[in-house]
N, C-alpha and C. Protein backbone atom coordinates (compact mmCIF):
# COMPACT_ATOMS: atom_id res chain seq x y z
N UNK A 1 9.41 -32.02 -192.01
CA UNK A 1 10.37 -32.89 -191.36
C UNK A 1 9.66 -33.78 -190.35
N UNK A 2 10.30 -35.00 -190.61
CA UNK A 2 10.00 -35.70 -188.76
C UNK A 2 10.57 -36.69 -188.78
N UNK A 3 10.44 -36.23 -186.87
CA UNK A 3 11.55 -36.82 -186.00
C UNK A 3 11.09 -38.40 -185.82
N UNK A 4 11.96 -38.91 -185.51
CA UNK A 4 11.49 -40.59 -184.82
C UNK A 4 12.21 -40.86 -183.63
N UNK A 5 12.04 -41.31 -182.80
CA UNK A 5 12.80 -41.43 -181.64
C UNK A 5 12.59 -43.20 -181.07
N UNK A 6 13.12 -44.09 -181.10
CA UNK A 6 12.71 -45.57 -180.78
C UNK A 6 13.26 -45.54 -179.67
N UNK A 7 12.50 -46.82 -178.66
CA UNK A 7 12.16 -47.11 -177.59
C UNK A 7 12.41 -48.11 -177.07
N UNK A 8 12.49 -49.04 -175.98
CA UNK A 8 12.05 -50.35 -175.20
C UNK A 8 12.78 -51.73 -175.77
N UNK A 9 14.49 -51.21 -176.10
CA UNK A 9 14.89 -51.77 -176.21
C UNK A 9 15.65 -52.62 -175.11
N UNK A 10 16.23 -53.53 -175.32
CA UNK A 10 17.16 -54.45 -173.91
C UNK A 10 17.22 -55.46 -174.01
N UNK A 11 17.66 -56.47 -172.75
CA UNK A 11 18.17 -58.01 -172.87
C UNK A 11 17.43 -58.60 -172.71
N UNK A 12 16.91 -59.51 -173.47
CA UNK A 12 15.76 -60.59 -173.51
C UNK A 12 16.49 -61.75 -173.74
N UNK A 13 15.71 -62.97 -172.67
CA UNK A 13 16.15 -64.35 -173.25
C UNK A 13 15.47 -64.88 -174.25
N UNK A 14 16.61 -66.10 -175.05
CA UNK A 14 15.92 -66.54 -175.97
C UNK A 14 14.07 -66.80 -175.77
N UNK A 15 13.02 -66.69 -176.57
CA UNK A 15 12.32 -67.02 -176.53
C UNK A 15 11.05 -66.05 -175.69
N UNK A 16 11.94 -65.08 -175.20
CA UNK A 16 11.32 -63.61 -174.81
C UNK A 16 9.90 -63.03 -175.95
N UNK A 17 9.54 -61.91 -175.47
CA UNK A 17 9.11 -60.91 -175.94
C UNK A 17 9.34 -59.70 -175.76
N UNK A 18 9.51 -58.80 -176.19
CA UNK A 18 9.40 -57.15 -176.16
C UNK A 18 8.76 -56.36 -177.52
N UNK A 19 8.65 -55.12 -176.82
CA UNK A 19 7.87 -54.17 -177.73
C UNK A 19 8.19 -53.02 -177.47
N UNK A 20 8.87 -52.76 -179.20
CA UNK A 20 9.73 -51.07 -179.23
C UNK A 20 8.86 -50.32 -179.32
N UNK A 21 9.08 -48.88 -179.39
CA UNK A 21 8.12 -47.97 -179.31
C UNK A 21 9.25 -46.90 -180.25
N UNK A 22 8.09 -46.30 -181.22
CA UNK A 22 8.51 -45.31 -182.13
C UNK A 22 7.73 -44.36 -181.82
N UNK A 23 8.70 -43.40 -181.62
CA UNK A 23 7.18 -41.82 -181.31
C UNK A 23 8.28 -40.71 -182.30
N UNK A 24 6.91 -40.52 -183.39
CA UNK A 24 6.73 -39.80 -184.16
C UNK A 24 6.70 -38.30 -184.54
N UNK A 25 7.26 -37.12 -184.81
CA UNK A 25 6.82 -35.38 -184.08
C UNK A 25 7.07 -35.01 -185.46
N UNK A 26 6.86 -33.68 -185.67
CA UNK A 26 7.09 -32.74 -186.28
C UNK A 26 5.97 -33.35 -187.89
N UNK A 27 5.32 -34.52 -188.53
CA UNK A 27 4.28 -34.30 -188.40
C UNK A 27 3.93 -35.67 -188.66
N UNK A 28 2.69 -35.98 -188.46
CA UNK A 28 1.66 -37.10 -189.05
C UNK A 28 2.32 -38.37 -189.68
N UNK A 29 2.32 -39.35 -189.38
CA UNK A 29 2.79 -40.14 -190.19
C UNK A 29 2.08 -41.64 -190.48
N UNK A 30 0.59 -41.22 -190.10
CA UNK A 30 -0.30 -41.41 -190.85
C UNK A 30 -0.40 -41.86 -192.16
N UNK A 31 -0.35 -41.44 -192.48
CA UNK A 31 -0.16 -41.48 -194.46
C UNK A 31 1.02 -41.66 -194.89
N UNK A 32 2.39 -41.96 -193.88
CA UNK A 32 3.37 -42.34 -194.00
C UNK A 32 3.57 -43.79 -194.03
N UNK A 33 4.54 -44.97 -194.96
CA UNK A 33 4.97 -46.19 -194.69
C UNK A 33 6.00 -46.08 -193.74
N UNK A 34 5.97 -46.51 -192.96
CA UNK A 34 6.54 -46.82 -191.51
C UNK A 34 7.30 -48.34 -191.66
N UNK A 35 8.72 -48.02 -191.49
CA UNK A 35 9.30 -49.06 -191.71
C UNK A 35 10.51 -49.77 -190.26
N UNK A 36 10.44 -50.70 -190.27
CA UNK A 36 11.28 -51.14 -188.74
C UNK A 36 12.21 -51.70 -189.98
N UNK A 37 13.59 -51.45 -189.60
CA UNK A 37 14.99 -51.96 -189.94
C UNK A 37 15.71 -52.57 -188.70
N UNK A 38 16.54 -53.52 -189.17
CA UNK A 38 17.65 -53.52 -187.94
C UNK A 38 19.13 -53.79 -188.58
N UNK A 39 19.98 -53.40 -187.74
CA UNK A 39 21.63 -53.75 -187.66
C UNK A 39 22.39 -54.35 -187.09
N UNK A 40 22.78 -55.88 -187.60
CA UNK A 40 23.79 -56.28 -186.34
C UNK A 40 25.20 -56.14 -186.98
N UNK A 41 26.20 -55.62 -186.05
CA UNK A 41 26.99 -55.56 -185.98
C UNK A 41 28.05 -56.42 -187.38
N UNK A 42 28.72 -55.74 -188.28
CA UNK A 42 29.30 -56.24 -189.05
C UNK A 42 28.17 -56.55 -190.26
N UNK A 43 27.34 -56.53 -189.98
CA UNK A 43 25.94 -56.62 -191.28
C UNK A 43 25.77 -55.45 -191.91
N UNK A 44 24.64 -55.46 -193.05
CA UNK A 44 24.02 -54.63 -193.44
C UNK A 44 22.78 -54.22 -192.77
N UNK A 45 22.15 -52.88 -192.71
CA UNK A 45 20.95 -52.94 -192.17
C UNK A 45 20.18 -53.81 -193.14
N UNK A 46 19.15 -54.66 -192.12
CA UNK A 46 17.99 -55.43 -193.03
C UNK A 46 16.33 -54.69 -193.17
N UNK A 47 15.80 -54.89 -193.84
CA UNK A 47 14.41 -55.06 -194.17
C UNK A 47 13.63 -55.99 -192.49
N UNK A 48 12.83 -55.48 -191.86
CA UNK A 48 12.30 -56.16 -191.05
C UNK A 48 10.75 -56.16 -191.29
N UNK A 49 9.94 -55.11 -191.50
CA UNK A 49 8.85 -55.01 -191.53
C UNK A 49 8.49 -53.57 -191.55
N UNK A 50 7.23 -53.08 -192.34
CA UNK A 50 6.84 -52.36 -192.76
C UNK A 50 5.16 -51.77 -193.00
N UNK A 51 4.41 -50.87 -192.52
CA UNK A 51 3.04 -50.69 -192.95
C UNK A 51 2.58 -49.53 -193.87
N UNK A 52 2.17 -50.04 -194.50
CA UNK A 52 2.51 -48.88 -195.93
C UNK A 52 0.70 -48.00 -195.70
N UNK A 53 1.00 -47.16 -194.47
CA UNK A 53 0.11 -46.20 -194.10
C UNK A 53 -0.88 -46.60 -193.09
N UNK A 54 -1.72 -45.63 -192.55
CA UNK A 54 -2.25 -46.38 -191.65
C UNK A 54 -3.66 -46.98 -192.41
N UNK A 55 -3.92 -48.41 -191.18
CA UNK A 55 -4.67 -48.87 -192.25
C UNK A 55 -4.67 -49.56 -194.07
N UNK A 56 -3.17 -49.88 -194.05
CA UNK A 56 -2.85 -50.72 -195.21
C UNK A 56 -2.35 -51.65 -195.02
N UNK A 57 -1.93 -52.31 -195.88
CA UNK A 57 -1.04 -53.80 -195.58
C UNK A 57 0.31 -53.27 -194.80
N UNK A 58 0.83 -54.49 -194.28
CA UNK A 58 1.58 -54.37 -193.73
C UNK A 58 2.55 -55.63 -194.32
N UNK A 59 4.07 -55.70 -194.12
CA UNK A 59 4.71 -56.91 -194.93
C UNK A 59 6.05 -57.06 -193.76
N UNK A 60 6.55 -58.44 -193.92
CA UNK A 60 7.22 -58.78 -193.22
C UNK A 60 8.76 -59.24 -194.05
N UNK A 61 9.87 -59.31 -193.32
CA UNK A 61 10.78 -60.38 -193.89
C UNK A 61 10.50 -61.60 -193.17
N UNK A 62 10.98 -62.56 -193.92
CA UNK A 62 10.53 -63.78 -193.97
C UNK A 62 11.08 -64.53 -192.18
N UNK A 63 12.26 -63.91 -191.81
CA UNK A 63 12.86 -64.05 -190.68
C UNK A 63 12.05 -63.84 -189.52
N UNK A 64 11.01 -63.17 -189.67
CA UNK A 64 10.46 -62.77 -188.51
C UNK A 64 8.58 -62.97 -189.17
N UNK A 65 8.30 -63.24 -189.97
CA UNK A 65 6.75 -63.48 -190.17
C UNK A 65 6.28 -64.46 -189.14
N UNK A 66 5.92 -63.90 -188.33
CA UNK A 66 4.77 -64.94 -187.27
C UNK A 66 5.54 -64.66 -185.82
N UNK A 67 6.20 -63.92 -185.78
CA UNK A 67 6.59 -63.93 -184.45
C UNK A 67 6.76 -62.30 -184.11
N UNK A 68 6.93 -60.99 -184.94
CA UNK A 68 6.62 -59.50 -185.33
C UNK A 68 5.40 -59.13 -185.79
N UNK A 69 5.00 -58.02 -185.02
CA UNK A 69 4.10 -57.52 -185.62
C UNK A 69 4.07 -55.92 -185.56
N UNK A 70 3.68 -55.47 -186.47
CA UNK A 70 3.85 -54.01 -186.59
C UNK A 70 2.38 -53.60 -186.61
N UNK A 71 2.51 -52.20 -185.58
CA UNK A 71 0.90 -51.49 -185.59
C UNK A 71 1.96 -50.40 -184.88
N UNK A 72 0.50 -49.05 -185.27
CA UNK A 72 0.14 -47.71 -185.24
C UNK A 72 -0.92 -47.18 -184.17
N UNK A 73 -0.37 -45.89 -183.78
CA UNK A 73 -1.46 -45.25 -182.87
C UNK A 73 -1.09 -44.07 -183.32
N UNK A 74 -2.52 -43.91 -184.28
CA UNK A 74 -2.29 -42.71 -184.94
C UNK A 74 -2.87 -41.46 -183.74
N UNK A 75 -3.74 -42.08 -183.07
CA UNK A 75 -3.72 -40.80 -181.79
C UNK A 75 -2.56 -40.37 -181.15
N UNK A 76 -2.01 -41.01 -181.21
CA UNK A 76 -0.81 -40.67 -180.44
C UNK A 76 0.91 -40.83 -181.42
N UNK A 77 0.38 -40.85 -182.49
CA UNK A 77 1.32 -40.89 -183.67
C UNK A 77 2.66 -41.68 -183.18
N UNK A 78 2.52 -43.07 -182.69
CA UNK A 78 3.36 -43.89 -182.63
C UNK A 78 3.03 -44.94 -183.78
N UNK A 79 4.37 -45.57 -183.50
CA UNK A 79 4.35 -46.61 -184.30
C UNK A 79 5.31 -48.02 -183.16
N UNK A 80 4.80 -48.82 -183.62
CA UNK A 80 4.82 -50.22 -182.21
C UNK A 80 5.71 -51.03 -183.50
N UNK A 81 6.48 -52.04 -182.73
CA UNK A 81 7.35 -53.68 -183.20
C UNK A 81 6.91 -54.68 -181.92
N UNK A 82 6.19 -55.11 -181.89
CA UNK A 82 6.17 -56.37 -181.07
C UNK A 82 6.37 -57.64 -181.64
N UNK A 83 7.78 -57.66 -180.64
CA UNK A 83 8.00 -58.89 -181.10
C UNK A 83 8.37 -60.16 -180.15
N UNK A 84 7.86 -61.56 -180.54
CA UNK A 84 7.44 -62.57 -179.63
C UNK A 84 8.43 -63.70 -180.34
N UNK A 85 9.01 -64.30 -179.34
CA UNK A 85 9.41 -65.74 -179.98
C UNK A 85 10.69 -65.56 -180.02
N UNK A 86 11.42 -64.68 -179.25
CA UNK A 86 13.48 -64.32 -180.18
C UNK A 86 13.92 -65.12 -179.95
N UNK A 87 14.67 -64.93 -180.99
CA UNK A 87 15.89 -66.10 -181.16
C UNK A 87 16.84 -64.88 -181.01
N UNK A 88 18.00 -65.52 -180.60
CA UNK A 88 19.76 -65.08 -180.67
C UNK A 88 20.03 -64.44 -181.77
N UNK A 89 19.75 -64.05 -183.04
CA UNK A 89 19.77 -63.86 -184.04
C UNK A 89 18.92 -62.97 -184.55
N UNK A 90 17.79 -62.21 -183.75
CA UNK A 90 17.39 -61.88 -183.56
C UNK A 90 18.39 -60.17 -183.40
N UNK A 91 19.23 -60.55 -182.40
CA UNK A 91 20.13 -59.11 -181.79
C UNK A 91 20.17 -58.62 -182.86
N UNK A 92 20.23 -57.07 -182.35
CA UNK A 92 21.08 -56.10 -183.64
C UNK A 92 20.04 -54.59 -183.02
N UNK A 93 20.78 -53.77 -183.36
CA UNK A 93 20.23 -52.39 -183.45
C UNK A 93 18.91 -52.38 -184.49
N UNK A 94 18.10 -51.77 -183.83
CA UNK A 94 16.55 -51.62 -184.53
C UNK A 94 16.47 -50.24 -185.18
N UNK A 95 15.81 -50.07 -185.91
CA UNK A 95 15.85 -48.63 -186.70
C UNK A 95 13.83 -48.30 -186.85
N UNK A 96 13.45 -47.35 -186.72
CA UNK A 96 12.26 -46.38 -187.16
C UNK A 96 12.65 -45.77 -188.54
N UNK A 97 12.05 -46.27 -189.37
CA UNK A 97 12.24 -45.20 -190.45
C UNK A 97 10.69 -44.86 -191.22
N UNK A 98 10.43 -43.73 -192.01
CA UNK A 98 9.69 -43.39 -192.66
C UNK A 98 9.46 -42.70 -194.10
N UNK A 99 8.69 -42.92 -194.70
CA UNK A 99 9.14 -42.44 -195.97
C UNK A 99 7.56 -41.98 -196.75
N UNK A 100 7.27 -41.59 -197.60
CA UNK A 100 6.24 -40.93 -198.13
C UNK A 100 5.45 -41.97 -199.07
N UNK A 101 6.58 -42.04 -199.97
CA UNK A 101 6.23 -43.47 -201.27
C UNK A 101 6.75 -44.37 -200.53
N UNK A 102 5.36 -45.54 -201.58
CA UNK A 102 6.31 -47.11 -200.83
C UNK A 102 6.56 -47.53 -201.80
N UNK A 103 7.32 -47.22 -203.25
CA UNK A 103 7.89 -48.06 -203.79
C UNK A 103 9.42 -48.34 -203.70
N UNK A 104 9.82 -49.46 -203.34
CA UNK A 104 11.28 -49.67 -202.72
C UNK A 104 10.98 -49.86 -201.22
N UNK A 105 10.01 -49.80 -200.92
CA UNK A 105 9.78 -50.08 -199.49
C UNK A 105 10.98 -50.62 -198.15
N UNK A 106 11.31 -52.00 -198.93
CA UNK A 106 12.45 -53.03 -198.44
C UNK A 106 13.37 -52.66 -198.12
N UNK A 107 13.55 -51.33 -199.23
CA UNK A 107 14.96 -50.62 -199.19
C UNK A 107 15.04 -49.89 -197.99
N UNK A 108 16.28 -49.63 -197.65
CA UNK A 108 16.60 -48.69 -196.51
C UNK A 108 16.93 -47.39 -196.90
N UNK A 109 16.35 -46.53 -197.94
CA UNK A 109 15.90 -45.46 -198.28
C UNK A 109 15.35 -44.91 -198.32
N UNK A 110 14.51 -44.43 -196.91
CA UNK A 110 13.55 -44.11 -196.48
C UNK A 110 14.42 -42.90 -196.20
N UNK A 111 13.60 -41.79 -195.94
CA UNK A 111 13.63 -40.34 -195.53
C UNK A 111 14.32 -39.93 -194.23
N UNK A 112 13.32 -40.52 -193.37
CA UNK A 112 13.62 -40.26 -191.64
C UNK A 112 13.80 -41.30 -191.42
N UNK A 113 14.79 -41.04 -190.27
CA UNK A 113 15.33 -42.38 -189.17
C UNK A 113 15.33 -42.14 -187.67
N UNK A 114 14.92 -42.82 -187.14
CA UNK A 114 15.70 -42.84 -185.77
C UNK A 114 16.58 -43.47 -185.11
N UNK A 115 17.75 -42.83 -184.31
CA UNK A 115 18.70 -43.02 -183.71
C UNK A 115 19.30 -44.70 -183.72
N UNK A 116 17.66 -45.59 -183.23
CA UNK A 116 18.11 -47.02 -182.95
C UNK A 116 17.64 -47.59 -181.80
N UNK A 117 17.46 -48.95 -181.26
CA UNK A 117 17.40 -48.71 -180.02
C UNK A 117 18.18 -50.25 -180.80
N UNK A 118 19.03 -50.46 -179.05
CA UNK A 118 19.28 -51.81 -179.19
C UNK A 118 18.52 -53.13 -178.94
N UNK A 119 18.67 -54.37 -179.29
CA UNK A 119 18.61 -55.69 -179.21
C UNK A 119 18.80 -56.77 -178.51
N UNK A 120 19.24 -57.11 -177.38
CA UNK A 120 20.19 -58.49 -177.60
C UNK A 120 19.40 -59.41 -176.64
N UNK A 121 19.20 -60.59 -177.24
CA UNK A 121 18.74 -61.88 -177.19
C UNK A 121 19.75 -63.20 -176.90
N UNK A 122 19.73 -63.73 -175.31
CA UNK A 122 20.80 -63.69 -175.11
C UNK A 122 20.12 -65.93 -175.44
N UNK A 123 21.06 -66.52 -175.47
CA UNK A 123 20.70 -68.04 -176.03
C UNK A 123 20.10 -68.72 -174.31
């Protein structure tokens, strides 16, 4: 099993930065694809970005390529979203998820989740 617990969420103005924090337990996730989702309200969860282990590619949705970036501290078995540049549209509940295989990656059928942290990006 493992836990995810996300982090360092809050109100940013447009054009902000912040950086969530995923901390990882019960085991390694290392060799895990590590996936950031989010939810806004009345949506579906989306595809945000993803690193398919440590030390592999990493992939983006197109919404956020160049302004997200996803990295790992496998010493400390986190997993990071920094993200630069928000837009309003941006808001929504963030998700940690993890999963073993990455095929379906995009999908939000990943194994483990965490709780969420919130979003909001105010114009």
């Amino acid at each position: 099993q493992v836990q995810l617990i996300e982090s360092g969420g809050g109100l940013v103005q447009a054009g902000g930065s912040l950086r969530l924090s995923c901390a990882a337990s019960g085991r390694t996730v290392s060799n895990y694809v590590v996936g950031w989702f989010r939810q806004a309200p009345g949506k579906e969860r989306e595809f945000v970005t993803a690193s398919i282990r440590s030390g592999g590619d990493t992939y983006y949705a197109d919404s956020v390529k160049g302004r997200f970036t996803i990295s790992r501290d496998n010493a400390k078995n986190m997993v990071y979203l920094q993200m630069n540049s928000l837009k309003p549209e941006d808001t929504a509940a963030y998700y940690c998820a993890a999963r073993q295989t990455s095929l379906g990656f995009t999908k939000p059928n990943y194994d483990y989740w965490g709780q969420g942290t919130q979003l909001t990006v105010s114009a």
